[in-house]
N, C-alpha and C. Protein backbone atom coordinates (compact mmCIF):
# COMPACT_ATOMS: atom_id res chain seq x y z
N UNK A 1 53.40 -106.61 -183.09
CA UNK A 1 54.48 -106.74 -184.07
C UNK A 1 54.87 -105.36 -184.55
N UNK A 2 56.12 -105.06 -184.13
CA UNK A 2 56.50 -103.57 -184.55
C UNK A 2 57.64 -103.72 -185.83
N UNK A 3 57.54 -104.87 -186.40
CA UNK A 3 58.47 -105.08 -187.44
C UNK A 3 58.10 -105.45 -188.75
N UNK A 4 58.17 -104.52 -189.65
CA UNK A 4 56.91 -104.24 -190.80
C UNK A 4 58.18 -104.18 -192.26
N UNK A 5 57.55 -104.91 -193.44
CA UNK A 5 58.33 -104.63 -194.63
C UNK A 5 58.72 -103.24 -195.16
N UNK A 6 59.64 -103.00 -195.03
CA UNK A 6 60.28 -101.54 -195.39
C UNK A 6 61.38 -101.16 -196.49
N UNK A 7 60.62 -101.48 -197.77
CA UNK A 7 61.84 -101.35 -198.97
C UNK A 7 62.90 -100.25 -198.89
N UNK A 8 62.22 -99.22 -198.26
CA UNK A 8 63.13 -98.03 -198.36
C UNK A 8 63.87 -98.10 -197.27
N UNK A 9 63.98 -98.82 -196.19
CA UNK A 9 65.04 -98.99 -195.10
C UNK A 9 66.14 -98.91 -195.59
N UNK A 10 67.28 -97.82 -195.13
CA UNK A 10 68.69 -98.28 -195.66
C UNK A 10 69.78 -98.98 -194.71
N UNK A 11 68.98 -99.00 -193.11
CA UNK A 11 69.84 -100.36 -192.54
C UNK A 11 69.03 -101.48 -192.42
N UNK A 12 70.12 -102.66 -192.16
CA UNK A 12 69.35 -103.96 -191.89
C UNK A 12 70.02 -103.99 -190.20
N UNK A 13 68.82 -103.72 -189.67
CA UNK A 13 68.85 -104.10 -188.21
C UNK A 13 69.02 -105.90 -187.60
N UNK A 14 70.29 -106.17 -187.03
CA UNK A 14 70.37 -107.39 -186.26
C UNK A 14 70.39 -107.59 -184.93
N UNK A 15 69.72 -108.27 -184.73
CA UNK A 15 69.32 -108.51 -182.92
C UNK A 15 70.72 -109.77 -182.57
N UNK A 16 71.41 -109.46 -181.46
CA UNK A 16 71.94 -110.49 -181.00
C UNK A 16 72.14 -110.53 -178.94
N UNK A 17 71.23 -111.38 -179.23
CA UNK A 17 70.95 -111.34 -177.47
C UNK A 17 71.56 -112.58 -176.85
N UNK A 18 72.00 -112.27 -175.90
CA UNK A 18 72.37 -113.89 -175.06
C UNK A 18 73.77 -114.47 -175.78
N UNK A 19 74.41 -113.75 -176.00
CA UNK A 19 75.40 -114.22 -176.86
C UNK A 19 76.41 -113.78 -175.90
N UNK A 20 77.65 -114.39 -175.87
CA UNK A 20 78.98 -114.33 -175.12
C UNK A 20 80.13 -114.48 -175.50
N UNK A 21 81.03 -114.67 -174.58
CA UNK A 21 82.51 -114.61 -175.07
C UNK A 21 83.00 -116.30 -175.41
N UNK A 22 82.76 -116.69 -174.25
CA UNK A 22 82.26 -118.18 -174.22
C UNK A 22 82.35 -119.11 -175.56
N UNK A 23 83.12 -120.26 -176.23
CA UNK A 23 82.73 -120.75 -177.67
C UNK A 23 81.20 -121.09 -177.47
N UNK A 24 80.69 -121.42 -176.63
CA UNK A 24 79.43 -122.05 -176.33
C UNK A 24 78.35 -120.97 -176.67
N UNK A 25 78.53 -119.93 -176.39
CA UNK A 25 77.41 -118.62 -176.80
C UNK A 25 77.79 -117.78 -178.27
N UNK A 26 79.11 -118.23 -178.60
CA UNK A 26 79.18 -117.69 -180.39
C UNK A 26 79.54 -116.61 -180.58
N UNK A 27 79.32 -115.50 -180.01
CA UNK A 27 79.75 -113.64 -180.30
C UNK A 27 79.98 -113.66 -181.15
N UNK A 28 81.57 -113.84 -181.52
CA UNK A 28 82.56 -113.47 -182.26
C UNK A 28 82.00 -113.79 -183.61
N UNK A 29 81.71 -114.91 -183.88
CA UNK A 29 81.23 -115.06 -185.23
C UNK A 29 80.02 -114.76 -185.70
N UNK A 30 79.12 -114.65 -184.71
CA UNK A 30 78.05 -113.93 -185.06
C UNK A 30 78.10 -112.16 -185.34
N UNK A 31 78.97 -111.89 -184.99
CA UNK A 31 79.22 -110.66 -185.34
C UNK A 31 79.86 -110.41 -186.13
N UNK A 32 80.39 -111.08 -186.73
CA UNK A 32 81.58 -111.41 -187.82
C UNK A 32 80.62 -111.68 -188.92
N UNK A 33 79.78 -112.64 -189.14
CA UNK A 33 78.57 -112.64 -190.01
C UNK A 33 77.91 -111.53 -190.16
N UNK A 34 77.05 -110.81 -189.32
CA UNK A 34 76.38 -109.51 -189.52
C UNK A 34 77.46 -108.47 -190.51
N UNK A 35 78.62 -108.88 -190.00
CA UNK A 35 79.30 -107.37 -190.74
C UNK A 35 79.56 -107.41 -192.03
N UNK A 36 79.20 -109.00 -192.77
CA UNK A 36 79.11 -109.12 -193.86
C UNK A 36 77.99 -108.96 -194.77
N UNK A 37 76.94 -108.18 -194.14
CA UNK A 37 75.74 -107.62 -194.26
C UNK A 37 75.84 -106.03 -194.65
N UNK A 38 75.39 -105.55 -196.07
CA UNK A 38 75.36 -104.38 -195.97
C UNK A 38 74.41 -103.53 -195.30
N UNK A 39 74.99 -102.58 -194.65
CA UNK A 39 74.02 -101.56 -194.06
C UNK A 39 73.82 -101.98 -192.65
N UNK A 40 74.36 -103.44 -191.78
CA UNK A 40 74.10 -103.77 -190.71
C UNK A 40 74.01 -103.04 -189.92
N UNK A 41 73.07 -103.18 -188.70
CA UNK A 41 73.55 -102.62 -186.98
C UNK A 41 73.35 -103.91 -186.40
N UNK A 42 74.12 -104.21 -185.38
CA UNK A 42 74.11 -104.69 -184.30
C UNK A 42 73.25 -104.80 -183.26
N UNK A 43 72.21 -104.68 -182.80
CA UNK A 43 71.47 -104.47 -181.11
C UNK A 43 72.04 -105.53 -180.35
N UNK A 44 72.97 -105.34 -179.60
CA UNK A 44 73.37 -106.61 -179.11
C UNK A 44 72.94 -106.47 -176.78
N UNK A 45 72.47 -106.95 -176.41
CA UNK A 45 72.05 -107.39 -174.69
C UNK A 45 72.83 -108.63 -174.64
N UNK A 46 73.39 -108.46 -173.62
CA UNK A 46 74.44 -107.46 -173.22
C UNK A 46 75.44 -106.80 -174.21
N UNK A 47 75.92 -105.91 -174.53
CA UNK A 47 76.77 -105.33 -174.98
C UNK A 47 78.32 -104.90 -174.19
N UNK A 48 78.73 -106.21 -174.48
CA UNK A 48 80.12 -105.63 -174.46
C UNK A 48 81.34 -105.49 -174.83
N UNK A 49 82.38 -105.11 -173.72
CA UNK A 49 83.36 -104.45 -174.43
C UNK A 49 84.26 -104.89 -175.20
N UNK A 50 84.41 -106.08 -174.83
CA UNK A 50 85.12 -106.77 -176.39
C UNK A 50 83.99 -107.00 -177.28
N UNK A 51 83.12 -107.06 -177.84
CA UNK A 51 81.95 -107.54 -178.61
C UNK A 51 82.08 -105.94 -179.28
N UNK A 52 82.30 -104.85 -178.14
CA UNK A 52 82.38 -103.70 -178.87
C UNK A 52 83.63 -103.09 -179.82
N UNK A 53 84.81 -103.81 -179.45
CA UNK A 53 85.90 -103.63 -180.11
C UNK A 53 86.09 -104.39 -181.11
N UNK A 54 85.73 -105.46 -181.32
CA UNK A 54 85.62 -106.45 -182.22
C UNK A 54 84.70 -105.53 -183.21
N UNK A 55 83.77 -105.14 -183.46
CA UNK A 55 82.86 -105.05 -184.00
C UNK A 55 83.41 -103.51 -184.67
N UNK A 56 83.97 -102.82 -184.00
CA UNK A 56 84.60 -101.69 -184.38
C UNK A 56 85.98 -102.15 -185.08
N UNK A 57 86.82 -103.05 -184.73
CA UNK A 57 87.84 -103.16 -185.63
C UNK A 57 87.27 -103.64 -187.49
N UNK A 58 86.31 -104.41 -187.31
CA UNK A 58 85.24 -104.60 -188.62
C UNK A 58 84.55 -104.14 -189.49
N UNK A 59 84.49 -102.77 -188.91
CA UNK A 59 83.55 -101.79 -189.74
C UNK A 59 82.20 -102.20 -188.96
N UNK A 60 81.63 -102.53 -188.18
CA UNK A 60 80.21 -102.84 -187.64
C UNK A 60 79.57 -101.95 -186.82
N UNK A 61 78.15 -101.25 -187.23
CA UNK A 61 78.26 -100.44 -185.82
C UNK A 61 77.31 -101.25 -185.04
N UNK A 62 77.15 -101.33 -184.24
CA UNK A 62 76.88 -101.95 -182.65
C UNK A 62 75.64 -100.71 -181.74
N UNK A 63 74.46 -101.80 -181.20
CA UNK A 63 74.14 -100.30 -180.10
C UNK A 63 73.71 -101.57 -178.98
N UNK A 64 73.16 -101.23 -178.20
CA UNK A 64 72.47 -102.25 -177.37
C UNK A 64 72.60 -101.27 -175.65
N UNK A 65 72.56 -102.63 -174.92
CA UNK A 65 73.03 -102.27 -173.52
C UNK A 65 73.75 -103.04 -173.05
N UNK A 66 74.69 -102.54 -171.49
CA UNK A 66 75.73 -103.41 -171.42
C UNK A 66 74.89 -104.09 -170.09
N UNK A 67 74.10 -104.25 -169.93
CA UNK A 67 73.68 -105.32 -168.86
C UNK A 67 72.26 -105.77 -168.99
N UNK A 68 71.57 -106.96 -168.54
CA UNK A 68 70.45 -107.62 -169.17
C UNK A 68 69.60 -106.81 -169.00
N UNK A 69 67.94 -107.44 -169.11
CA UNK A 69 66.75 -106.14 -169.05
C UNK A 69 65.74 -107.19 -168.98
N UNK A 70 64.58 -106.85 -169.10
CA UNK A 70 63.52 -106.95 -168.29
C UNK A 70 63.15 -107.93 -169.92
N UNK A 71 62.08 -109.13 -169.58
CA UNK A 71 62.10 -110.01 -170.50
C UNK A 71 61.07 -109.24 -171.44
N UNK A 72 59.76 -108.83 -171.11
CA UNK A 72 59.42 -107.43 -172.32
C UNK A 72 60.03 -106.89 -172.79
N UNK A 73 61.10 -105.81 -172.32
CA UNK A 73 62.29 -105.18 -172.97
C UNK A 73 62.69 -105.92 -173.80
N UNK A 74 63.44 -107.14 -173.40
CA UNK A 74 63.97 -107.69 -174.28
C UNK A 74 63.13 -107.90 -175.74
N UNK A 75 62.09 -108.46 -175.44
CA UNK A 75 60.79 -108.75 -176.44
C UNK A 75 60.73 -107.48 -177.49
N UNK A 76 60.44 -106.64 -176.64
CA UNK A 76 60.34 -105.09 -177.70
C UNK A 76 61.49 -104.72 -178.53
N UNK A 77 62.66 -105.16 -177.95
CA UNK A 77 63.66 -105.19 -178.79
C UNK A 77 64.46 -105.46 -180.00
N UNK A 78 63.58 -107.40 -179.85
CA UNK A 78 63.51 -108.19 -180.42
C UNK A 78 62.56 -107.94 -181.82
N UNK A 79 61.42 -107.69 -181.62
CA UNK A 79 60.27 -107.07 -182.25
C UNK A 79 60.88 -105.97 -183.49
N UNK A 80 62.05 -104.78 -183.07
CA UNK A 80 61.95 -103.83 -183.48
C UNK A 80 63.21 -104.38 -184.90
N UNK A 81 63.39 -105.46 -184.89
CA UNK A 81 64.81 -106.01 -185.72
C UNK A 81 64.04 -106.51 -186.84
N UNK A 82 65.10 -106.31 -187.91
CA UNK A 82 65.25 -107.08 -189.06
C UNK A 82 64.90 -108.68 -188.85
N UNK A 83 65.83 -109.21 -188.10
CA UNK A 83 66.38 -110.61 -188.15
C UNK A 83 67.09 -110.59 -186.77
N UNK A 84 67.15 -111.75 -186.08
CA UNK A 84 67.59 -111.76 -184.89
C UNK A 84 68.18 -112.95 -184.85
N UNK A 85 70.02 -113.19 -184.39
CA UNK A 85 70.96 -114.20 -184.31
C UNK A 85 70.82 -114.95 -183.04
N UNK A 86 70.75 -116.39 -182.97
CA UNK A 86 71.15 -116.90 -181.74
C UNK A 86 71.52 -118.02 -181.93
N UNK A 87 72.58 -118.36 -183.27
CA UNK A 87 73.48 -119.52 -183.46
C UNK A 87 74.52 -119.54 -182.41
N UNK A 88 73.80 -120.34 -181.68
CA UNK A 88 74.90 -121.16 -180.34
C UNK A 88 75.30 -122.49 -180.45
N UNK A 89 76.35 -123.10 -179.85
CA UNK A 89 76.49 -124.30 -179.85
C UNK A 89 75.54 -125.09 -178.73
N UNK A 90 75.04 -124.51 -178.16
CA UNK A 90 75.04 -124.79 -176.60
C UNK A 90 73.33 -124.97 -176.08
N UNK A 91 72.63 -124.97 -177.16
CA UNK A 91 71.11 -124.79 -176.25
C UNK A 91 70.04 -126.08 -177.13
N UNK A 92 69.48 -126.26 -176.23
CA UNK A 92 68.65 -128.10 -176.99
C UNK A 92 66.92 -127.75 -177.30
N UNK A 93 66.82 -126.51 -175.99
CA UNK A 93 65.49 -126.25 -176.69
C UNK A 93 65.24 -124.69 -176.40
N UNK A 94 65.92 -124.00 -177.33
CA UNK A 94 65.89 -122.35 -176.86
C UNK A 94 64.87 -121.96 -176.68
N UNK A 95 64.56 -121.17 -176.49
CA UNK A 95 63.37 -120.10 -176.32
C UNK A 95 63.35 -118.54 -177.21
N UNK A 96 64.52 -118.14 -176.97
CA UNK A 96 64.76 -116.84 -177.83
C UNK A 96 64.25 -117.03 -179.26
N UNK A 97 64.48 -118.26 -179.74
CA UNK A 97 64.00 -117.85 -181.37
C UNK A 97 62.82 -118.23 -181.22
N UNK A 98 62.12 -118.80 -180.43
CA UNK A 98 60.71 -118.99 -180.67
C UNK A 98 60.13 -117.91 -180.14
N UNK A 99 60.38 -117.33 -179.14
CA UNK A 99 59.99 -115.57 -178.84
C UNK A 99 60.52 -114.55 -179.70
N UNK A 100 60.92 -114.47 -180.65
CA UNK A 100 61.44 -113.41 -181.94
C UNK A 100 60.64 -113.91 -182.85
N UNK A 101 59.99 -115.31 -183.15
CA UNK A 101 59.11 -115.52 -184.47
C UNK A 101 57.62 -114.84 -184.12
N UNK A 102 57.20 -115.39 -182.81
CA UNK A 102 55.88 -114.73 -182.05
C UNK A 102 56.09 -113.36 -182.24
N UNK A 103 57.37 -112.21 -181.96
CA UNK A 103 57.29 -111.43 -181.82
C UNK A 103 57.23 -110.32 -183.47
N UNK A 104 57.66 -111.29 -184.57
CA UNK A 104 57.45 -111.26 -185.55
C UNK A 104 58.91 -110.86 -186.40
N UNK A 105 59.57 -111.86 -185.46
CA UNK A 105 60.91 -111.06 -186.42
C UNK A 105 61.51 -112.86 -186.17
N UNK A 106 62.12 -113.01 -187.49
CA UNK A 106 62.78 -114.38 -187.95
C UNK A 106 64.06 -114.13 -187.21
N UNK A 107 64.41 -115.74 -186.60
CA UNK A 107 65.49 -115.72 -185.87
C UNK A 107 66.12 -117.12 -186.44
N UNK A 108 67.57 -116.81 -186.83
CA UNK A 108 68.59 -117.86 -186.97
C UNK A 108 68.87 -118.39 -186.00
N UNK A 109 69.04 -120.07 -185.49
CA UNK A 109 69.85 -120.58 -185.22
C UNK A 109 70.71 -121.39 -185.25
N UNK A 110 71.31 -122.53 -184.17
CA UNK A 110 72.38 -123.45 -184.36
C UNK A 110 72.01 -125.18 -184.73
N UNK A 111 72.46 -125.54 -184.93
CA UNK A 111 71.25 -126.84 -185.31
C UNK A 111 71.51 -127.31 -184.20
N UNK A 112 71.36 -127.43 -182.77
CA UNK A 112 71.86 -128.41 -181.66
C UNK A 112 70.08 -128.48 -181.26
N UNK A 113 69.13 -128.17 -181.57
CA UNK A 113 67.83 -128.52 -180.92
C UNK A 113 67.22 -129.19 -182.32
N UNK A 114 66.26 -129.38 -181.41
CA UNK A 114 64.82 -129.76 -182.45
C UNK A 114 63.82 -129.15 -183.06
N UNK A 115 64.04 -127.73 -183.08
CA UNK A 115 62.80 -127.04 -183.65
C UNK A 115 63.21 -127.00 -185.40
N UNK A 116 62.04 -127.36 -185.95
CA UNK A 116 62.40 -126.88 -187.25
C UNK A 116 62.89 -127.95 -188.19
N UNK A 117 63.66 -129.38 -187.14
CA UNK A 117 64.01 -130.64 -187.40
C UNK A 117 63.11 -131.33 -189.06
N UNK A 118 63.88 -131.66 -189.99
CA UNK A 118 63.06 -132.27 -191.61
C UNK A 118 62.18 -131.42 -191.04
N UNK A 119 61.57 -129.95 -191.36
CA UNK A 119 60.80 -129.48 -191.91
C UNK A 119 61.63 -128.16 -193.13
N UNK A 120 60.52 -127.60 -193.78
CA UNK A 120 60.97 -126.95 -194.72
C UNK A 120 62.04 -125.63 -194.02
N UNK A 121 61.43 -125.18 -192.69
CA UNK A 121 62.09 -123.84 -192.22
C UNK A 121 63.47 -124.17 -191.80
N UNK A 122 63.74 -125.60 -191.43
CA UNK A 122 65.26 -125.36 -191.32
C UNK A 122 65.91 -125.11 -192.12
N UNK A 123 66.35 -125.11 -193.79
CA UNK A 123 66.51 -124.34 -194.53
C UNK A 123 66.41 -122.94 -194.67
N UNK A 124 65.48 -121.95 -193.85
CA UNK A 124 65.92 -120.89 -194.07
C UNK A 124 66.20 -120.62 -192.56
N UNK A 125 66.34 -121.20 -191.45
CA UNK A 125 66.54 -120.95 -190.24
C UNK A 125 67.43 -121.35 -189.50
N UNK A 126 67.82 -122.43 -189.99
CA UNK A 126 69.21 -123.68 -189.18
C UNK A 126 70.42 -123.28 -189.75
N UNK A 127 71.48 -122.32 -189.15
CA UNK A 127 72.96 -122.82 -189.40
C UNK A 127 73.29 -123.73 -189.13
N UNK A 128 73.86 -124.75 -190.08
CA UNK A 128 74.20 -125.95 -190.11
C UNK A 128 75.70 -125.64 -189.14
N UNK A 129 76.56 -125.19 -189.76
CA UNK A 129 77.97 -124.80 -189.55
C UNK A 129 78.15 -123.33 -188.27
N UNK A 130 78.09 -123.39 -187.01
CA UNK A 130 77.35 -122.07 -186.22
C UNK A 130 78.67 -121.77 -186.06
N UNK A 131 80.51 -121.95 -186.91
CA UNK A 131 81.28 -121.24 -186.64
C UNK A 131 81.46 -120.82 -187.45
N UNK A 132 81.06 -120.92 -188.63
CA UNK A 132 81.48 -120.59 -189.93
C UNK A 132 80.44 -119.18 -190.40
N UNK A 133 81.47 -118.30 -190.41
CA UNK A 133 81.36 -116.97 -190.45
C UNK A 133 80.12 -116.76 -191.88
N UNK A 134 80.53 -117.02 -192.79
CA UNK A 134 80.17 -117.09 -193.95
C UNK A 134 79.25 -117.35 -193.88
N UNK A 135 78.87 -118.84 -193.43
CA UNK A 135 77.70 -119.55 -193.12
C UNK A 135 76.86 -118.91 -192.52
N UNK A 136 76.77 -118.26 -191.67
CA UNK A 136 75.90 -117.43 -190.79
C UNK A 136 75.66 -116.23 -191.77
N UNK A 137 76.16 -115.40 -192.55
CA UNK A 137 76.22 -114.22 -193.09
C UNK A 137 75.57 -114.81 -194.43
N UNK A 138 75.34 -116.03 -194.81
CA UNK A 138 74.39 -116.58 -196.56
C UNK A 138 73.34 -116.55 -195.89
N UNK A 139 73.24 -117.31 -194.75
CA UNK A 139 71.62 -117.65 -194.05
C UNK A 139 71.01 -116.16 -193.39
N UNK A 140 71.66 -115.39 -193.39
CA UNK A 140 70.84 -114.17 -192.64
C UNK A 140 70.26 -113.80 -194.02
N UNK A 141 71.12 -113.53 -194.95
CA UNK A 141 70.53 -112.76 -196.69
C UNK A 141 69.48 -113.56 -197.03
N UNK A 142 69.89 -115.02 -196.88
CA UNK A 142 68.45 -116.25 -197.48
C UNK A 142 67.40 -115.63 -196.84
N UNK A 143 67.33 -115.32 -195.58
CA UNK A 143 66.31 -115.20 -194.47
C UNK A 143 65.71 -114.26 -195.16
N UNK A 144 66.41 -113.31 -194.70
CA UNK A 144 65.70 -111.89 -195.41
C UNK A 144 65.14 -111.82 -196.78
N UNK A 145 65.73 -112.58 -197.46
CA UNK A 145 65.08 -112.90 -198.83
C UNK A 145 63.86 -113.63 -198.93
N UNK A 146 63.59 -114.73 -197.90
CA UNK A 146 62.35 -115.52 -197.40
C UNK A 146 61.43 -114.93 -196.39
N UNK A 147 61.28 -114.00 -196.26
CA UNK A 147 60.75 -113.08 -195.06
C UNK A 147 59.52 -113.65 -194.76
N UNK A 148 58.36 -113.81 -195.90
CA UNK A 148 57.13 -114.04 -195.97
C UNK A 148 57.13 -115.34 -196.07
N UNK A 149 57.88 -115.91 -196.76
CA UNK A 149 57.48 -117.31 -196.77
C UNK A 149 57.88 -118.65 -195.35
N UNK A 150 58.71 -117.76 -195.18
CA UNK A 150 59.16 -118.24 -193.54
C UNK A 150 57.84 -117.82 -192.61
N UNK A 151 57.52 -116.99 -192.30
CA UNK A 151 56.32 -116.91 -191.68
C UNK A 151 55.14 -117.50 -191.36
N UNK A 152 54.92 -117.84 -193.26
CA UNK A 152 54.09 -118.78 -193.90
C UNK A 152 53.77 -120.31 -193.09
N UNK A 153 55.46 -120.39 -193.08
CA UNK A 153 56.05 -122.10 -192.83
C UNK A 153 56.00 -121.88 -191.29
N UNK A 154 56.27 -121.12 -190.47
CA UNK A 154 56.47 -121.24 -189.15
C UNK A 154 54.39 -121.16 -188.44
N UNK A 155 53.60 -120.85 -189.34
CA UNK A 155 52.42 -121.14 -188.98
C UNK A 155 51.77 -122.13 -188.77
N UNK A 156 52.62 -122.89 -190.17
CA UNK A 156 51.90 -124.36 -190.24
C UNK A 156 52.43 -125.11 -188.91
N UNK A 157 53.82 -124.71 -188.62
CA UNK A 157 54.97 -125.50 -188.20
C UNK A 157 54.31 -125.31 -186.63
N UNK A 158 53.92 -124.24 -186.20
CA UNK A 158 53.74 -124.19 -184.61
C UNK A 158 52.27 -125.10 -184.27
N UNK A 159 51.41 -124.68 -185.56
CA UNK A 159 50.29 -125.60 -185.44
C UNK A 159 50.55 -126.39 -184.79
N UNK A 160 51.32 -127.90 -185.55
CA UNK A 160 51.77 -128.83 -185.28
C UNK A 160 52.53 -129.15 -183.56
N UNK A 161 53.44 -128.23 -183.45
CA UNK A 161 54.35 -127.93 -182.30
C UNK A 161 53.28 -128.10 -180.98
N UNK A 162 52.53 -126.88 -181.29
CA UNK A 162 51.48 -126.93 -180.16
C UNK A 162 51.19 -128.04 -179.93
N UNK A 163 50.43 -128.80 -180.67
CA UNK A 163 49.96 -130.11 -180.42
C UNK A 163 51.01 -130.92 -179.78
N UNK A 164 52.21 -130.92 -180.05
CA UNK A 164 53.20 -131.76 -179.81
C UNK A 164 53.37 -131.34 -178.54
N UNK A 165 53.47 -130.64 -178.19
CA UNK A 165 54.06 -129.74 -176.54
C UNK A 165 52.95 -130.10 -175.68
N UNK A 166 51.50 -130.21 -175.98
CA UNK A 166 50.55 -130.38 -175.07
C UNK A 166 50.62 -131.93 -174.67
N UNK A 167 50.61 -132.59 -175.82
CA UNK A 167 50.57 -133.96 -175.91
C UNK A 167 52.11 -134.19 -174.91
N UNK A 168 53.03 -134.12 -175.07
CA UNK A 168 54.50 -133.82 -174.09
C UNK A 168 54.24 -133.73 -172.89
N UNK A 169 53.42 -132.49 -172.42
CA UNK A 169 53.13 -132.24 -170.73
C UNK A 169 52.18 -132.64 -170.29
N UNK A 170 51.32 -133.78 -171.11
CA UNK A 170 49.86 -134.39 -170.23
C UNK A 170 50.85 -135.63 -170.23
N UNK A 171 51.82 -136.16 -170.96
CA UNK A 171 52.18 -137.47 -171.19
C UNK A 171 53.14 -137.26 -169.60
N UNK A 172 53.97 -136.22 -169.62
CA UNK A 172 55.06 -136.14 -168.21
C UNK A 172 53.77 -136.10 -167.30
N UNK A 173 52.78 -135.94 -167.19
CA UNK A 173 51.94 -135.51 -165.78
C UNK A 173 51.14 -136.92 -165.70
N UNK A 174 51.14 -137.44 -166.84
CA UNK A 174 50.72 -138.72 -166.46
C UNK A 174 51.30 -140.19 -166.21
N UNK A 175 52.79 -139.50 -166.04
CA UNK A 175 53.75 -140.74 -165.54
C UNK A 175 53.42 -140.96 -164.23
């Protein structure tokens, strides 16, 4: 975990990976949210060039790379953020935010899966609304404001998960 409480930080670093042009992958408004963040950066994989002009007509600064990377990379990346975005319309059982909580950095997403479903963390983790600019830009500040206690909740929460996932793949292997 390379992502440690830092009062004196004067940016708030945002991870946005896997995100596209696409309505289905979100960009636009996820970047549109961050910039309503003071002090934001961007890390965005892939990085591009409209994602980069957009973000520059906004006041946002932006860094990343413009083509994918190696799934450690990605991880270390992930790791090195504030908070990491992946409100999509489009995914039922992601992976990215459950590899950014392991990696120790809280990740927003879209409510279209089940993680997090009536428990306490969807409240600080579920955009309800994943176009609504605003919406995305209250829940990143909540987040960050819940830093520890989200952590807290995602311990109890994987406990549980685990169990659920094992119990899941002995039940498919024993059809």
């Amino acid at each position: 975990k390379n992502n440690k409480i830092n009062n004196l930080k004067q940016n708030i670093k945002i991870g946005l990976y896997a995100a596209g042009m696409d309505w289905r992958k979100n960009m636009f408004n996820q970047i549109a949210g961050a910039s309503l963040i003071s002090n934001a950066i961007v890390d965005s994989v892939p990085l591009n060039f409209e994602g980069q002009v957009f973000a520059s007509k906004i006041g946002l600064k932006m860094t990343g790379l413009t083509k994918g990377v190696k799934r450690e990379e990605l991880l270390k990346r992930m790791a090195s953020n504030d908070i990491n975005l992946y409100v999509t319309f489009s995914e039922c059982a992601p992976m990215l935010p459950i590899e950014s909580m392991e990696c120790g950095t809280i990740c927003l997403t879209g409510n279209n899966h089940h993680y997090f479903k009536n428990t306490a963390l969807e409240q600080y983790l579920v955009v309800s609304r994943e176009d609504d600019v605003i919406a995305i830009s209250e829940k990143i500040k909540y987040a960050l404001e819940n830093k520890e206690k989200i952590f807290e909740l995602y311990g109890l929460w994987k406990k549980d998960y685990d169990i659920c996932s094992k119990k899941s793949v002995q039940d498919f292997l024993d059809m």
